[in-house]
Protein backbone atom coordinates (compact mmCIF):
# COMPACT_ATOMS: atom_id res chain seq x y z
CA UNK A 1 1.48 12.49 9.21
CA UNK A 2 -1.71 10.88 8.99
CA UNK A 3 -5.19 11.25 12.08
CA UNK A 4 -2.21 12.36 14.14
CA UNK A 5 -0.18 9.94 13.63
CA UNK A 6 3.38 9.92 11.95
CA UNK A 7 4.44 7.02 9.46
CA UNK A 8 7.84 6.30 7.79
CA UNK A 9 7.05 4.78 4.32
CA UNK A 10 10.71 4.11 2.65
CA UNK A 11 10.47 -0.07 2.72
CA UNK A 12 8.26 -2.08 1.01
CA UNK A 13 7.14 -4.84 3.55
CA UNK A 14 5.52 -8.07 1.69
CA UNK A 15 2.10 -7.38 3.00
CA UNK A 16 1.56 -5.30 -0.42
CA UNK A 17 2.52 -7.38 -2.22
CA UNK A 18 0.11 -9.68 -1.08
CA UNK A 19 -2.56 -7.37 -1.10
CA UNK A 20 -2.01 -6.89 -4.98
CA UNK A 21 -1.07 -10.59 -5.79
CA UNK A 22 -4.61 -11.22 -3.62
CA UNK A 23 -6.29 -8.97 -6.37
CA UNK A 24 -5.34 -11.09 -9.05
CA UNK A 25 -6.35 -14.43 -7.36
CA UNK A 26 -9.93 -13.66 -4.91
CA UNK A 27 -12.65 -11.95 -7.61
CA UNK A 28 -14.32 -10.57 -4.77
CA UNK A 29 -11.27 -8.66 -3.31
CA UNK A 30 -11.02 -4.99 -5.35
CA UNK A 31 -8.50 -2.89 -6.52
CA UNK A 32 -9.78 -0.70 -3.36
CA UNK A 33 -9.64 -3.21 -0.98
CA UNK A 34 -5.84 -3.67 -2.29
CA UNK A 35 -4.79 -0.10 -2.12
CA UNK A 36 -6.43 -0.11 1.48
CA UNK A 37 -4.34 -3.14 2.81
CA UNK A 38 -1.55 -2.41 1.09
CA UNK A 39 -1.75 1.53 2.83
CA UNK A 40 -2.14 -0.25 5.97
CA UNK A 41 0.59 -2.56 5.82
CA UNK A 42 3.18 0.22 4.37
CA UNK A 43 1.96 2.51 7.83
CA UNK A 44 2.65 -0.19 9.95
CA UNK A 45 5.78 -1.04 9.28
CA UNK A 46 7.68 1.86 11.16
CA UNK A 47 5.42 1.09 14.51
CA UNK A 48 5.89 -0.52 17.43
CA UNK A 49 2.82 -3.65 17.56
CA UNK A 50 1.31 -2.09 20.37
CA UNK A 51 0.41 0.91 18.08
CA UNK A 52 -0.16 -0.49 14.97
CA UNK A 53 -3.41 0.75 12.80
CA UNK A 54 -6.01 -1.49 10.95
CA UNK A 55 -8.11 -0.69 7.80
CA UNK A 56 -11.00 0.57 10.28
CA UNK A 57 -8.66 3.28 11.34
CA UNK A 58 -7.00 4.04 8.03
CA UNK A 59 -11.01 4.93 6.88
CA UNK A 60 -11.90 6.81 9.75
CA UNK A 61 -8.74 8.81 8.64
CA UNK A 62 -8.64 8.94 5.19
CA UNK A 63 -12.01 10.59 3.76
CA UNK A 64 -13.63 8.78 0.07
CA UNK A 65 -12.90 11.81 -1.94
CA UNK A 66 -8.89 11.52 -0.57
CA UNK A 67 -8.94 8.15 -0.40
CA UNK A 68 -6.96 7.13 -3.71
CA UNK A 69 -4.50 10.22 -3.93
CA UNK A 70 -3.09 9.58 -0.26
CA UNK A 71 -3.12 5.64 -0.91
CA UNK A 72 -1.20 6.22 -4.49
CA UNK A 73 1.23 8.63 -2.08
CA UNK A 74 1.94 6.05 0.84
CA UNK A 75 2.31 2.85 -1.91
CA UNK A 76 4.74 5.30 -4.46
CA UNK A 77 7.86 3.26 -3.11
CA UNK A 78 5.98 -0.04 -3.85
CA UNK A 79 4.76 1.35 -7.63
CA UNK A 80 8.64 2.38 -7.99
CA UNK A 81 10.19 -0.60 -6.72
CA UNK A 82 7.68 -2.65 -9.30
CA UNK A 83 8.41 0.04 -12.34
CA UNK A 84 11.96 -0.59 -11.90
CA UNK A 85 11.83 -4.56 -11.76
CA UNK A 86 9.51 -4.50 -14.97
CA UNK A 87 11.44 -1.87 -17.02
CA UNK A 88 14.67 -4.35 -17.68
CA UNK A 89 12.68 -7.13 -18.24
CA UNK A 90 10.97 -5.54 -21.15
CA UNK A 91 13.79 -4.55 -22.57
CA UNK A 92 15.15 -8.28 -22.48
CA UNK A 93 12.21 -8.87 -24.47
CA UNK A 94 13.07 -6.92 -27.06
């Protein structure tokens, strides 16, 4: 539960991705503003459009000092998913 609100988090939808793959291509977008859109798009996934949230309401829930340890906590499927895709490839490497 987040400002009141509760969120299921078990899918990854694509919008992180492209969040983090927009980090690596646009200099100007940050690591922050990818952790913020990818937050966003993991909350919305479980809501019907008429409710969804936007990165102004994310911030007006999420205070600066929280800000990174409850974005690391809704994205930990996403930074899963990715540890487990990278992990064999490495090993193919090898």
């Amino acid at each position: 539960m987040l400002g009141g609100k509760t969120f299921v988090v078990s899918d990854v939808p694509v919008g992180v991705a492209a969040a983090f793959l927009r980090l690596r291509t646009d200099p100007t977008y940050t690591l922050t503003d990818a952790m913020i859109d990818g937050s966003v798009s993991m909350l919305n996934q479980s809501l019907p459009d008429d409710d969804k949230i936007d990165r102004a309401w994310f911030l007006s829930a999420v205070d600066g000092v929280t800000l990174e340890a409850v974005s690391d906590a809704i994205l930990s499927p996403f930074y899963d998913r990715k540890a487990k895709l990278q992990k064999p490839a490495k090993q193919e490497r090898l």
